[in-house]
C-alpha atoms as a PDB file:
ATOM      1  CA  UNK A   1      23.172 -84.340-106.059  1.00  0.00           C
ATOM      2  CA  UNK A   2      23.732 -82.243-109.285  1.00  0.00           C
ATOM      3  CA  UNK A   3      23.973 -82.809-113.003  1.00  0.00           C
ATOM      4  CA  UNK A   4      25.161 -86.270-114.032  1.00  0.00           C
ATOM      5  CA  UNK A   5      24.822 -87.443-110.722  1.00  0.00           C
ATOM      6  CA  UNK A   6      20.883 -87.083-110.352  1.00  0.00           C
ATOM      7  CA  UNK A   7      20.527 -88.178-113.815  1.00  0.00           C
ATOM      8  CA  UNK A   8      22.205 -91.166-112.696  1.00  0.00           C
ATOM      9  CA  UNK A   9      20.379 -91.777-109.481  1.00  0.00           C
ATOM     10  CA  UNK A  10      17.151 -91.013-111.416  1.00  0.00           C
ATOM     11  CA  UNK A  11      18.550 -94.065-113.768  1.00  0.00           C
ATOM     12  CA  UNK A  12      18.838 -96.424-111.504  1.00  0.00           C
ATOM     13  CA  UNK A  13      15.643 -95.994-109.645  1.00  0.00           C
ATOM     14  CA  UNK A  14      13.658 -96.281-112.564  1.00  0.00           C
ATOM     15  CA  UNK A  15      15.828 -99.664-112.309  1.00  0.00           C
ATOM     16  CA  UNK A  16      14.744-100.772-108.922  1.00  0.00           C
ATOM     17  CA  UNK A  17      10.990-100.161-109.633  1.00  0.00           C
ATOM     18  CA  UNK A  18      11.335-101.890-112.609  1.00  0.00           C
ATOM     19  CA  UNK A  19      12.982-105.314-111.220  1.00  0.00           C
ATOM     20  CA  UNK A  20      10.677-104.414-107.746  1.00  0.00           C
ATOM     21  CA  UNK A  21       7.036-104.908-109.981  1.00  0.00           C
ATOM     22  CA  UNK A  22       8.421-108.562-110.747  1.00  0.00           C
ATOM     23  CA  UNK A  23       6.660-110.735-107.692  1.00  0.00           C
ATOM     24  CA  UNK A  24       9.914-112.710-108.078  1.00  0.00           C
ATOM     25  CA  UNK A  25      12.401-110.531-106.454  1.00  0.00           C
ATOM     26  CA  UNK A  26      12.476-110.337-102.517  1.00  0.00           C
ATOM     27  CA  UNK A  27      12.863-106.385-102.090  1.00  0.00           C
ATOM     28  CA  UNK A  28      13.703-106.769 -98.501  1.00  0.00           C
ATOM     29  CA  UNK A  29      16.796-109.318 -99.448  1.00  0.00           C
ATOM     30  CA  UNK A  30      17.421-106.687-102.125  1.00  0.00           C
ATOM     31  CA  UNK A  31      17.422-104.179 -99.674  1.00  0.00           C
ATOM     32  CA  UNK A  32      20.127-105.738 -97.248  1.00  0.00           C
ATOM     33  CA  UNK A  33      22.195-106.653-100.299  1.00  0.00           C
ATOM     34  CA  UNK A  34      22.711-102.841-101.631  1.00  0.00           C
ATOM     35  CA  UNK A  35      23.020-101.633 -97.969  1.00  0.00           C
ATOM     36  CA  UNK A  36      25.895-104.146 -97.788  1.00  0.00           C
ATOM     37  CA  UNK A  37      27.278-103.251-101.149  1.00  0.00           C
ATOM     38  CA  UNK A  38      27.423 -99.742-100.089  1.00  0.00           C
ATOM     39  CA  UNK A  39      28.838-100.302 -96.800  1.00  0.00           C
ATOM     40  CA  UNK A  40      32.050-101.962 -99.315  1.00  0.00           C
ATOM     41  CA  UNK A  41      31.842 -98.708-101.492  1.00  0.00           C
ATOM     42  CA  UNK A  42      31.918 -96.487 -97.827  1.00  0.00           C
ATOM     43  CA  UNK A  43      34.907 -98.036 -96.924  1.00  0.00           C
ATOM     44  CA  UNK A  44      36.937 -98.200-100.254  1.00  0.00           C
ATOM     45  CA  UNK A  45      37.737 -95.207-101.324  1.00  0.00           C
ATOM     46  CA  UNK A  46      39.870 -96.520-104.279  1.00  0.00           C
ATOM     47  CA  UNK A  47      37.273 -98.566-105.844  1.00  0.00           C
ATOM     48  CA  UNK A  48      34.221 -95.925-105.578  1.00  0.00           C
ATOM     49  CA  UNK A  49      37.271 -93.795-107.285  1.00  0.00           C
ATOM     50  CA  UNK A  50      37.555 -96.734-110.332  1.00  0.00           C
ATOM     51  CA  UNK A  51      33.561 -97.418-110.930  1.00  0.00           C
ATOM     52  CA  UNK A  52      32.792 -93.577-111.187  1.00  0.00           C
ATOM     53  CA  UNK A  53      36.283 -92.296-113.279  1.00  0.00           C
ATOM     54  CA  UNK A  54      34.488 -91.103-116.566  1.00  0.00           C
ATOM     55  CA  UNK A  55      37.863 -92.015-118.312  1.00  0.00           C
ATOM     56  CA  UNK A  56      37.055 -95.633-117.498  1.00  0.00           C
ATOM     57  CA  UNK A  57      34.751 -97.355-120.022  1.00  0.00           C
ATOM     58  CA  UNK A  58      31.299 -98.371-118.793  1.00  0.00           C
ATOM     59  CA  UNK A  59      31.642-101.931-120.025  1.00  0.00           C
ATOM     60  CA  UNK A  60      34.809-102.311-118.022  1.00  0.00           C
ATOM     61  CA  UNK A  61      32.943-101.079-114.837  1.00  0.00           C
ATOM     62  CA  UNK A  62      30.079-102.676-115.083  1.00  0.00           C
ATOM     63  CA  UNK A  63      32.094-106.054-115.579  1.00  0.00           C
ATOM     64  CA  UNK A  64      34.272-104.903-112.156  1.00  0.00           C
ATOM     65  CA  UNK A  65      31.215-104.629-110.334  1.00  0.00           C
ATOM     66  CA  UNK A  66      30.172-108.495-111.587  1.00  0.00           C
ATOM     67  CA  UNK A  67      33.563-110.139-110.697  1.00  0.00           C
ATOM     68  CA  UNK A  68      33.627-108.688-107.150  1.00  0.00           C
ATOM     69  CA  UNK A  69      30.342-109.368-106.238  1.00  0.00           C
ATOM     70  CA  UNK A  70      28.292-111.334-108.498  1.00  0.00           C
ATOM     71  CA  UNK A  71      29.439-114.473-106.179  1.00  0.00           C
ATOM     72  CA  UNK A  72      28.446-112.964-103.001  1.00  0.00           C
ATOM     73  CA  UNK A  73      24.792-111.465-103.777  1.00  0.00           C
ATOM     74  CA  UNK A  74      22.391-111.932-106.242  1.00  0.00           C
ATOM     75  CA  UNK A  75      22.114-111.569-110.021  1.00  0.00           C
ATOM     76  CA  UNK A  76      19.431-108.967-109.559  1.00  0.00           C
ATOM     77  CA  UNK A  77      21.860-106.719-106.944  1.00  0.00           C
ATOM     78  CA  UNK A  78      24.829-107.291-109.034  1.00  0.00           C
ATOM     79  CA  UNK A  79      23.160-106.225-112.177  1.00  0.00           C
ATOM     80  CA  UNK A  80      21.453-103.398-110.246  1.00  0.00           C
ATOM     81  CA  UNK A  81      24.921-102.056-109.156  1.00  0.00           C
ATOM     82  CA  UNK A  82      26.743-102.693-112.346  1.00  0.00           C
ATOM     83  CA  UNK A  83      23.844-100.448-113.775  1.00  0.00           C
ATOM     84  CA  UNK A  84      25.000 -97.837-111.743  1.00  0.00           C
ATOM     85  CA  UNK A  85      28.397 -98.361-112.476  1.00  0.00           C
ATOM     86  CA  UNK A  86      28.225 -97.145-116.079  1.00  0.00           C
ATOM     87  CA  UNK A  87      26.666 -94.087-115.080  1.00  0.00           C
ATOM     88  CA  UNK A  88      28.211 -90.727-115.140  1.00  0.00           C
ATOM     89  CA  UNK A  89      28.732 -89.431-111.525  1.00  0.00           C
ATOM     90  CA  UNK A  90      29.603 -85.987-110.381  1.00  0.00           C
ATOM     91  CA  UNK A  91      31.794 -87.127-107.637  1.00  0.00           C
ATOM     92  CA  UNK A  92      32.696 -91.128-106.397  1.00  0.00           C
ATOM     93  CA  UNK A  93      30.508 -90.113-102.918  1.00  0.00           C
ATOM     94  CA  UNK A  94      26.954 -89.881-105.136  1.00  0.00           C
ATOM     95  CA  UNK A  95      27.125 -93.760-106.317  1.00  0.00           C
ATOM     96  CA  UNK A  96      27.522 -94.591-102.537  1.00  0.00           C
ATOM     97  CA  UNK A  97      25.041 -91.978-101.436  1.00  0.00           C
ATOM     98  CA  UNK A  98      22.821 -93.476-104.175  1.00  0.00           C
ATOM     99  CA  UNK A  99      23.198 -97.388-103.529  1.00  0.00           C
ATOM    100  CA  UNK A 100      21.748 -96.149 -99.918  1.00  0.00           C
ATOM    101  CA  UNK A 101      19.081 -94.762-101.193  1.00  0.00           C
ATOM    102  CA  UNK A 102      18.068 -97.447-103.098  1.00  0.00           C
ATOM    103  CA  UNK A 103      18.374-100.348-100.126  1.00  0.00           C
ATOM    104  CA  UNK A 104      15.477 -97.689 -98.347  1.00  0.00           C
ATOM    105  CA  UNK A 105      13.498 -97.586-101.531  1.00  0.00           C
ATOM    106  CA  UNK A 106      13.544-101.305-101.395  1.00  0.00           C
ATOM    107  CA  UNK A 107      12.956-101.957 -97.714  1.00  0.00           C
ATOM    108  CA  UNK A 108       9.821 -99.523 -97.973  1.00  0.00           C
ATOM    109  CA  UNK A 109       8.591-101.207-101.557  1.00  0.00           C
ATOM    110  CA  UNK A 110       8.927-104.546 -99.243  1.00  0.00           C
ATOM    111  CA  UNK A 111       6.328-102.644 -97.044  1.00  0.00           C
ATOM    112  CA  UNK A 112       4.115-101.542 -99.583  1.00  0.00           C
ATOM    113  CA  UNK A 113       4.103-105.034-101.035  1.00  0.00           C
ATOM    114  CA  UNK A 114       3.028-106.378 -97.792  1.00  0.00           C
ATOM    115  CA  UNK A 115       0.434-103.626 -97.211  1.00  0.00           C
ATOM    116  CA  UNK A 116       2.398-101.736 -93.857  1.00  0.00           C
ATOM    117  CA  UNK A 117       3.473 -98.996 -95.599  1.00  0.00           C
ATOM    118  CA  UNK A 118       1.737 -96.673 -93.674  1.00  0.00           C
ATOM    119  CA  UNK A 119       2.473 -98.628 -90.492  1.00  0.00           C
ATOM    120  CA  UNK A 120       5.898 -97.860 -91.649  1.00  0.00           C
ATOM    121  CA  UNK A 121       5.324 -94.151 -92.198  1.00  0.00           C
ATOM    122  CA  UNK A 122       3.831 -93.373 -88.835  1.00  0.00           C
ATOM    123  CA  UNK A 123       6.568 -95.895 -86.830  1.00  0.00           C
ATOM    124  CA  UNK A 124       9.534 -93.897 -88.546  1.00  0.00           C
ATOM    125  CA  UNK A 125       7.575 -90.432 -87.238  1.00  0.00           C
ATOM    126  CA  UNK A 126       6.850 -91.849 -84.023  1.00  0.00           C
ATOM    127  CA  UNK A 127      10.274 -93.005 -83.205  1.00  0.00           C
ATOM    128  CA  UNK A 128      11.781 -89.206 -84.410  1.00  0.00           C
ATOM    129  CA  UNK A 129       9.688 -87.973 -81.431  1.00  0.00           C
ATOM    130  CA  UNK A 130      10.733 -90.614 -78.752  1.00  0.00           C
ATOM    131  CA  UNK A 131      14.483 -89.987 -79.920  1.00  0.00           C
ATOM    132  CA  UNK A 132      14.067 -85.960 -79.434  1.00  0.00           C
ATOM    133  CA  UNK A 133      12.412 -86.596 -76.054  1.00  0.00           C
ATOM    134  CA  UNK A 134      14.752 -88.852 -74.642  1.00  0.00           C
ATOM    135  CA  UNK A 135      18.448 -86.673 -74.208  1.00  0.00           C
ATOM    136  CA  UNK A 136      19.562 -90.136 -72.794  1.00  0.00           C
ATOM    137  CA  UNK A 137      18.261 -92.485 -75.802  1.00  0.00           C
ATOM    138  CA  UNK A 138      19.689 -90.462 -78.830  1.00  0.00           C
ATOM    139  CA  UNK A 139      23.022 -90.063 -76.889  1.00  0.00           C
ATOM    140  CA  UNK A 140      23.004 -93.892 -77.025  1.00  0.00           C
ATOM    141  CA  UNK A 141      22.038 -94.104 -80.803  1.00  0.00           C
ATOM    142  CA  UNK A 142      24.356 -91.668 -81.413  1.00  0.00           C
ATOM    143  CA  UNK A 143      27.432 -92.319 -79.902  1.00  0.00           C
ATOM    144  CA  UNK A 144      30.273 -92.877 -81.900  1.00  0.00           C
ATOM    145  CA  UNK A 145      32.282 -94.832 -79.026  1.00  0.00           C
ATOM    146  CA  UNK A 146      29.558 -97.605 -78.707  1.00  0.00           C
ATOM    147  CA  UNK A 147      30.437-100.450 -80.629  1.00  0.00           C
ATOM    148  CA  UNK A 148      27.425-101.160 -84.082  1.00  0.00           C
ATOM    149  CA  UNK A 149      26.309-104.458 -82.888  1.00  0.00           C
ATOM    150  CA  UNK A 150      25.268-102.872 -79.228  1.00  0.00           C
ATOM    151  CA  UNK A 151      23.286-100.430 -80.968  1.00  0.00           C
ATOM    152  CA  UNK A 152      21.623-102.971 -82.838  1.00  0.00           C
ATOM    153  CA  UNK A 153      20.560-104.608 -79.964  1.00  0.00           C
ATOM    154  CA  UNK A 154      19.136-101.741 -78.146  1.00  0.00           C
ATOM    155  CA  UNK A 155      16.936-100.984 -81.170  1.00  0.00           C
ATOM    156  CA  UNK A 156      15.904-104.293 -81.011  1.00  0.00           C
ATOM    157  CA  UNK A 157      14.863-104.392 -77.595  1.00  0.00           C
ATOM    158  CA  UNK A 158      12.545-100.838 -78.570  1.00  0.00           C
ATOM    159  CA  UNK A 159      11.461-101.811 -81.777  1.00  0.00           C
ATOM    160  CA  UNK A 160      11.458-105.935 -81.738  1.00  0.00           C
ATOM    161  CA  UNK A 161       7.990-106.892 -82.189  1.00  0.00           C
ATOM    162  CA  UNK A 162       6.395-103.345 -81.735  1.00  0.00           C
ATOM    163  CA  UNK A 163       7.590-102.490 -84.829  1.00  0.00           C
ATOM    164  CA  UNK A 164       6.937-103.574 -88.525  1.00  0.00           C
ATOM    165  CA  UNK A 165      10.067-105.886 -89.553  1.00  0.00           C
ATOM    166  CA  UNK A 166      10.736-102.727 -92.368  1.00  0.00           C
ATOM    167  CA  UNK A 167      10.782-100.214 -89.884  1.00  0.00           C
ATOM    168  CA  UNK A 168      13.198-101.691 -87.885  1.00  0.00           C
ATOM    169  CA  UNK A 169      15.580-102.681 -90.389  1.00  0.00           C
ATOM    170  CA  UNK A 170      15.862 -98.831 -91.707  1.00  0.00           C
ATOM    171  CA  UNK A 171      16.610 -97.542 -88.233  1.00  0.00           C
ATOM    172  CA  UNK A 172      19.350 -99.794 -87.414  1.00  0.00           C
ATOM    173  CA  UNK A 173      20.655 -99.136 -91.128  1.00  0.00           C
ATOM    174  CA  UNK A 174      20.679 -95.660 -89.900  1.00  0.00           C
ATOM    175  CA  UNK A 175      21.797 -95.710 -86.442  1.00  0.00           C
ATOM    176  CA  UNK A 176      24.763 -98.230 -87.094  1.00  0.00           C
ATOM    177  CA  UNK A 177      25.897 -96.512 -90.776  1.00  0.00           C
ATOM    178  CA  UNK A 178      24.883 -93.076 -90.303  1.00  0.00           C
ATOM    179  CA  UNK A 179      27.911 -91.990 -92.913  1.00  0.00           C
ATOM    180  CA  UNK A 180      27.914 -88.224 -91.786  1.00  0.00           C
ATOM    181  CA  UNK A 181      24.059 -87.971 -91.369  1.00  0.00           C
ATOM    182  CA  UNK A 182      22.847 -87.069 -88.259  1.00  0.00           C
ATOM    183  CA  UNK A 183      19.723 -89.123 -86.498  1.00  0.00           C
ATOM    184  CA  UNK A 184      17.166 -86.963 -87.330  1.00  0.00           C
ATOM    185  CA  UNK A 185      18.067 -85.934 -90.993  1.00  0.00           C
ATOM    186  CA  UNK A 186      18.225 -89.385 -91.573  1.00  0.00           C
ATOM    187  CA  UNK A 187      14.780 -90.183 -90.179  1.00  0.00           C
ATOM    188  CA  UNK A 188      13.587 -87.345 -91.986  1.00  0.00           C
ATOM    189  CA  UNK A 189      15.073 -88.524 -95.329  1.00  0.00           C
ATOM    190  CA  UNK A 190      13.032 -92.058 -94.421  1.00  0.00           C
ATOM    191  CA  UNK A 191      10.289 -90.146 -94.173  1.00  0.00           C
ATOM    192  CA  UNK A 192       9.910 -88.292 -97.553  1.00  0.00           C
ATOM    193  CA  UNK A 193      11.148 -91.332 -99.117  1.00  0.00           C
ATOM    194  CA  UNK A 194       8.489 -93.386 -97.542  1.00  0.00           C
ATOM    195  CA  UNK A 195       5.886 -90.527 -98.755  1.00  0.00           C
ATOM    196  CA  UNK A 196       6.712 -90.427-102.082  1.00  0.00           C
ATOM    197  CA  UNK A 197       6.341 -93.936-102.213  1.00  0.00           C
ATOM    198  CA  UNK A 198       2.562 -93.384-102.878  1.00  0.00           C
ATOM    199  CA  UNK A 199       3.286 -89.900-104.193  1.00  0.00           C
ATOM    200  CA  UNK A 200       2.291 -87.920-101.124  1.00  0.00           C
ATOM    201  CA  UNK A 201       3.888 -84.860 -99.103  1.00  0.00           C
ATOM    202  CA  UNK A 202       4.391 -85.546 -95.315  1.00  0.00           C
ATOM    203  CA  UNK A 203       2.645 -82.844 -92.976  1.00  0.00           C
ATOM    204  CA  UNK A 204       3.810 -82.867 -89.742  1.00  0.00           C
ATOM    205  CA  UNK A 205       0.755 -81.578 -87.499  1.00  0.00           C
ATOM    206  CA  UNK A 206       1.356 -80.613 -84.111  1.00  0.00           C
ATOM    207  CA  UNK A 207      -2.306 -79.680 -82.537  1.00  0.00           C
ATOM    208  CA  UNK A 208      -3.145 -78.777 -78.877  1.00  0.00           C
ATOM    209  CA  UNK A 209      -5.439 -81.913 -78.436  1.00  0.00           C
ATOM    210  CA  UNK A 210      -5.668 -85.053 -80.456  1.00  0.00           C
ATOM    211  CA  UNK A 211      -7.586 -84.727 -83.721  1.00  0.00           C
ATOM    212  CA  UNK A 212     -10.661 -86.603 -84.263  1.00  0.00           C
ATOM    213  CA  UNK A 213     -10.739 -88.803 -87.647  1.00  0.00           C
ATOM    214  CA  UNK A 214     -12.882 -86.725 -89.309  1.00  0.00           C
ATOM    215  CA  UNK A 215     -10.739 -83.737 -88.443  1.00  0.00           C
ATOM    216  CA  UNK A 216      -7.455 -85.899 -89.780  1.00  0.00           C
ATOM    217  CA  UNK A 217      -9.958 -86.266 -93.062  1.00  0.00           C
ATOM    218  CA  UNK A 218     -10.946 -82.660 -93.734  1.00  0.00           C
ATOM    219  CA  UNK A 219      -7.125 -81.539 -93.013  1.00  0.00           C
ATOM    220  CA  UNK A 220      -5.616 -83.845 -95.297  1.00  0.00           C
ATOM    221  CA  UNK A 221      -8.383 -83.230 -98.121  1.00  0.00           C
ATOM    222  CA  UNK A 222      -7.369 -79.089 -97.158  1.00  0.00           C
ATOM    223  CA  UNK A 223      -3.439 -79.847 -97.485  1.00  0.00           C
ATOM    224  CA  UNK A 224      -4.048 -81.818-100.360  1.00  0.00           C
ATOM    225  CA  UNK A 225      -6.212 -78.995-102.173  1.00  0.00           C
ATOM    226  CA  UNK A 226      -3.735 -76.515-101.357  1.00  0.00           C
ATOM    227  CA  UNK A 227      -0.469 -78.141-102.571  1.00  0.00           C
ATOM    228  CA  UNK A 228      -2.040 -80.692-105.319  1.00  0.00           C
ATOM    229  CA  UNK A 229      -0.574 -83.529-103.874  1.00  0.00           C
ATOM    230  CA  UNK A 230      -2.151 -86.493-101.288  1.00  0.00           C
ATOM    231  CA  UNK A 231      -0.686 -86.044 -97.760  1.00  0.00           C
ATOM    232  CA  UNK A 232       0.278 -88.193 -95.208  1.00  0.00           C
ATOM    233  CA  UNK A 233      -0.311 -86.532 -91.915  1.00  0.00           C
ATOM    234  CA  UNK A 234       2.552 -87.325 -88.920  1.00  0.00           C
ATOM    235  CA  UNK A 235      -0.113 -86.233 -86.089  1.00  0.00           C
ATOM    236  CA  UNK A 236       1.688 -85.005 -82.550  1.00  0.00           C
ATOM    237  CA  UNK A 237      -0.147 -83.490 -79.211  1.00  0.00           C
ATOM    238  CA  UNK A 238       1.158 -80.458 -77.214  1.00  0.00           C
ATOM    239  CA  UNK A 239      -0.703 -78.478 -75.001  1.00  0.00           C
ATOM    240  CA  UNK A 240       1.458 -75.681 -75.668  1.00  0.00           C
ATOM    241  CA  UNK A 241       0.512 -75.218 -79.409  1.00  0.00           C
ATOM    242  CA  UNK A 242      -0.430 -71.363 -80.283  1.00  0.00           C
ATOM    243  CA  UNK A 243      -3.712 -71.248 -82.299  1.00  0.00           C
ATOM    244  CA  UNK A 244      -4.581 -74.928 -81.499  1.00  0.00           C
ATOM    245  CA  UNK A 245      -3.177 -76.337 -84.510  1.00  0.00           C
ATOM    246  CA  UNK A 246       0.410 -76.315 -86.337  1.00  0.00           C
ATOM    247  CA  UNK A 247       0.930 -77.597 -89.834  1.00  0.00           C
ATOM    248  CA  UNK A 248       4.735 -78.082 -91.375  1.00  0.00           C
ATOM    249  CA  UNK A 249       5.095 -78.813 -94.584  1.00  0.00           C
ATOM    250  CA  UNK A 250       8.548 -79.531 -95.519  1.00  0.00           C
ATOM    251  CA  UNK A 251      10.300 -75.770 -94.831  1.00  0.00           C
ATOM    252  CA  UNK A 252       6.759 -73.913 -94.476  1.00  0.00           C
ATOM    253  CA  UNK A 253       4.389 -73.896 -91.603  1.00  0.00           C
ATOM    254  CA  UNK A 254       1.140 -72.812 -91.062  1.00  0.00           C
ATOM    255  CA  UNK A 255      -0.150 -71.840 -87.523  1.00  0.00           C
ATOM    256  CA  UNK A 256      -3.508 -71.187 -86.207  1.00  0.00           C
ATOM    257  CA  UNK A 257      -3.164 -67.478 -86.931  1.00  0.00           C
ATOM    258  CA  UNK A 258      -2.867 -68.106 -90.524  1.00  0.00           C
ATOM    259  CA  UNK A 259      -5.395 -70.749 -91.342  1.00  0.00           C
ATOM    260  CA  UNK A 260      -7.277 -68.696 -94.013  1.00  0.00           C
ATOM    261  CA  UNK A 261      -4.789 -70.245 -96.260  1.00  0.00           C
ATOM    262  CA  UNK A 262      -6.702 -73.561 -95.835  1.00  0.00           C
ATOM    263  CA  UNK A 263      -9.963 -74.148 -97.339  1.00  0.00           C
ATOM    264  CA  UNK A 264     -13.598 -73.796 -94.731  1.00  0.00           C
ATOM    265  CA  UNK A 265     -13.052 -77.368 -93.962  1.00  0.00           C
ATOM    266  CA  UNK A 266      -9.854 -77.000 -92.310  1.00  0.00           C
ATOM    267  CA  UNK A 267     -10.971 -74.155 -90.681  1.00  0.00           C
ATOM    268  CA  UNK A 268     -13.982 -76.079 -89.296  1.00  0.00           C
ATOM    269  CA  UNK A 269     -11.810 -78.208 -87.095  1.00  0.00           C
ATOM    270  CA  UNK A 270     -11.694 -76.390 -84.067  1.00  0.00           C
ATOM    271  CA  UNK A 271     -15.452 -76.202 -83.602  1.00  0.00           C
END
């Protein structure tokens, strides 16, 4: 997003984290009600056309937004959404794209209130690796022939009590809406949102043998150093790893050639 449009989104999570501190609001209910108001906003071109036309006054919006759904979720939804509503957008696309992002931010606050926010962090990374080792899997996921509700029900026969309830709700959010986003950007974008939940980066570390825990400890305390940020480490084996280790960092990766650039106690890790 650019310009008015991030301003906006900016806006309105400042919203949700807001009405998410109260113990009183159920984030995950939250969470299904925006999905389900932007699923409305996906499919009605016209109205995601009226609530962001800067001609229109906010007032008027806003008050739109109450009389079509204030009946049919609650007053916390419907005021979060009007909120948007008076917003400047850049284009009518960024207050969908936006209301999505917010039902994620409020499934993974429903985590973190119930203390599997990690759980939820490693399940989301985990499942991105079954899905790109299984051609047969993501063609089912991703098939735009098979009917939403079938999908639904094959993620819920993988992730149905194996997962944390969070976990599985986002997937089948993304696997049965994608809107344009394919599987693995999405799960990525889950990811980083999930991460900054606590105000970490997400290194994916690929090493040639499992890590030990004090290895995981000294790498993440390296990463951390180097970037100024806490990490959350997405740990994966292969065999096949050059240098014994690989470290990505959103678009930068560090191999085991190039390990100077962390700190002694990263280096440490293969001894």
């Amino acid at each position: 997003m650019n310009g008015a449009s991030r301003e906006a989104l900016a806006a309105a999570r400042e919203r949700l984290d807001a009405l998410t501190d109260s113990t009183s609001v159920d984030a995950a209910q939250l969470a299904d009600e925006l999905a389900a108001v932007t699923a409305l906003l996906d499919r009605e071109a016209g109205l995601r056309r009226v609530l962001t036309d800067p001609a229109q006054p906010a007032d008027a919006k806003a008050e739109l937004v109450q009389r079509l759904i204030g009946g049919q979720v609650s007053g916390v939804t419907a005021d979060l959404v009007a909120g948007a509503a008076r917003s400047r957008w850049s284009q009518p696309r960024d207050l969908v794209d936006a209301l999505e992002e917010l039902a994620d931010i409020a499934d993974l606050t429903a985590a973190e209130k119930t203390g599997t926010l990690d759980d939820v962090e490693d399940e989301l990374f985990r499942f991105g690796r079954i899905v790109s080792s299984s051609t047969e899997l993501r063609a089912a996921l991703t098939d735009r022939a098979a009917d939403a509700s079938a999908k639904s029900e094959l993620l819920h026969r993988l992730l149905g009590g194996r997962a944390k309830p969070a976990t599985e709700r986002l997937v089948t959010r993304l696997v049965t809406a994608p809107r344009g986003r394919s599987l693995e950007a999405g799960l990525e974008s889950l990811s980083k949102l999930a991460a900054e939940r606590r105000n970490r980066m997400v290194a994916v570390v690929t090493s040639a043998v499992p890590l030990s825990d004090g290895q995981r400890e000294r790498l993440g305390a390296a990463l951390a150093k180097l970037y100024g940020r806490r990490m959350h480490l997405n740990l994966d084996v292969d065999p096949e790893v050059v240098g014994g280790v690989r470290v990505q960092v959103g678009d930068e990766v560090i191999n085991g050639s190039i390990a100077d650039r962390l700190d002694e106690a990263a280096r440490r890790m293969a001894s």
